[in-house]
N, C-alpha and C. Protein backbone atom coordinates (compact mmCIF):
# COMPACT_ATOMS: atom_id res chain seq x y z
N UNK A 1 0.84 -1.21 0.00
CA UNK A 1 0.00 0.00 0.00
C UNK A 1 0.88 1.27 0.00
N UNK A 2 1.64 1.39 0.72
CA UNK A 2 2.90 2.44 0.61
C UNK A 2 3.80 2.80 -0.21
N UNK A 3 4.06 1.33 -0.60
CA UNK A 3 4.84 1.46 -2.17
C UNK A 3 4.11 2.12 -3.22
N UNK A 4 2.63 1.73 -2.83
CA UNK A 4 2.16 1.77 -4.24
C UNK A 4 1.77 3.74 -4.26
N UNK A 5 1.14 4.01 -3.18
CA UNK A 5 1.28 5.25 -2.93
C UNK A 5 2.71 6.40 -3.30
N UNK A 6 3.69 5.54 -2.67
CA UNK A 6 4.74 6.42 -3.15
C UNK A 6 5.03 6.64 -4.70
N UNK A 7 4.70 4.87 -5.43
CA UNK A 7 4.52 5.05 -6.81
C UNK A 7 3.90 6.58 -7.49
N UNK A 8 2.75 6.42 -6.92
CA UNK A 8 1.97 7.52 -7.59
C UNK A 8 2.56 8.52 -7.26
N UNK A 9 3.00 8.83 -6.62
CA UNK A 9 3.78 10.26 -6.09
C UNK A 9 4.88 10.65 -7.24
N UNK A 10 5.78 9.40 -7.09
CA UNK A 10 6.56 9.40 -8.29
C UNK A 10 6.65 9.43 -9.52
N UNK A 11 5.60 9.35 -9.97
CA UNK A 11 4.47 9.48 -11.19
C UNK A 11 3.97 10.65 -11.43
N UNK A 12 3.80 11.05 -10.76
CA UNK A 12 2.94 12.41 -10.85
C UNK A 12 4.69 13.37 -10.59
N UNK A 13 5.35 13.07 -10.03
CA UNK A 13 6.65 14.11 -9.87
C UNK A 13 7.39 14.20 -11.31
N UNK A 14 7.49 12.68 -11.88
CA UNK A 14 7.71 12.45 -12.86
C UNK A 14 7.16 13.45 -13.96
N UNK A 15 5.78 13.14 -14.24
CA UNK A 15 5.18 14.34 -14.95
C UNK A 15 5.59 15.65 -15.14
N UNK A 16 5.25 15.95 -13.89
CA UNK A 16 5.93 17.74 -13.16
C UNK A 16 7.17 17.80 -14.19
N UNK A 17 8.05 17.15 -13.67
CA UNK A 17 9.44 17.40 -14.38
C UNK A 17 9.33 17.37 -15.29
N UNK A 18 8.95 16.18 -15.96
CA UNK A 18 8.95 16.13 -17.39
C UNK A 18 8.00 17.38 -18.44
N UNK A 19 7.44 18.20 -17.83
CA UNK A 19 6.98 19.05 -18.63
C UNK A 19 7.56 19.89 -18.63
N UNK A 20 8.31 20.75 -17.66
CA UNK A 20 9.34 21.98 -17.96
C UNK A 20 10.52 21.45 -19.65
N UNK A 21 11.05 20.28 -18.66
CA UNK A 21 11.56 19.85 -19.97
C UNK A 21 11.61 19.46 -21.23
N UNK A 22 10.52 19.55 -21.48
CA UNK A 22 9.64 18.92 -23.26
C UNK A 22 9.48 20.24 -23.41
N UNK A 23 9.09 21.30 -22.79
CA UNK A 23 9.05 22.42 -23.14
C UNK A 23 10.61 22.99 -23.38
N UNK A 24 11.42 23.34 -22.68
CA UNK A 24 12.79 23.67 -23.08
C UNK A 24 13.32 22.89 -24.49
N UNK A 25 12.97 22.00 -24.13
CA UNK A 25 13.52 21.12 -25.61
C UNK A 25 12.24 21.69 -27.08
N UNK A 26 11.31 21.71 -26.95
CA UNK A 26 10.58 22.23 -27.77
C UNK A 26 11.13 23.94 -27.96
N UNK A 27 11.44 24.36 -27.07
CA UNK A 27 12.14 25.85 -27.22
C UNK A 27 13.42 25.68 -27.83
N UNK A 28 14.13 25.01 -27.48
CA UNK A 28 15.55 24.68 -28.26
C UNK A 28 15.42 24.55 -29.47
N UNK A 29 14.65 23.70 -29.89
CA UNK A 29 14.94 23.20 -31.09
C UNK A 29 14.25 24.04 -32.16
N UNK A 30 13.06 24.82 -31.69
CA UNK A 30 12.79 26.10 -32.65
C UNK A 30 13.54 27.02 -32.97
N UNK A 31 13.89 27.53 -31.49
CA UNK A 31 15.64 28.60 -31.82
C UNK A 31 16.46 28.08 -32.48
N UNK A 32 16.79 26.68 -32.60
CA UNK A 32 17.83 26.41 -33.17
C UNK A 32 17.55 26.11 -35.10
N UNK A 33 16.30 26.56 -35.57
CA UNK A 33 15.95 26.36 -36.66
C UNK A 33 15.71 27.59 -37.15
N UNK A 34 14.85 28.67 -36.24
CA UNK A 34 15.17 30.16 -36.62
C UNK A 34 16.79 30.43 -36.99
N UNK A 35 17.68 30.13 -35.66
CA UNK A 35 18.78 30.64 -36.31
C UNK A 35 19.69 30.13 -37.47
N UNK A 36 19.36 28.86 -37.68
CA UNK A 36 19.90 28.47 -39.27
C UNK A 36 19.25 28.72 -39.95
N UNK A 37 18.40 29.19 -40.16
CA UNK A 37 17.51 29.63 -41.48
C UNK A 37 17.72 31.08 -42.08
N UNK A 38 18.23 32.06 -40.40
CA UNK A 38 18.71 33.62 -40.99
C UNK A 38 20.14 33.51 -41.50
């Protein structure tokens, strides 16, 4: 029951994180196509 609780915790933290970062990387890789293109 605890494990499985902490699971979800970790899951959901997981998420959290992972969205700043899909975003930075989605920001990267646009800047990095604006600036080869000028």
């Amino acid at each position: 029951m605890i494990a499985l609780s902490e699971y979800g915790l970790l899951e959901k933290y997981m998420a959290f994180a992972l969205i700043p970062i899909l975003i930075a990387y989605q920001l990267g890789q646009y800047s990095e196509r604006k600036f080869k293109n000028e």
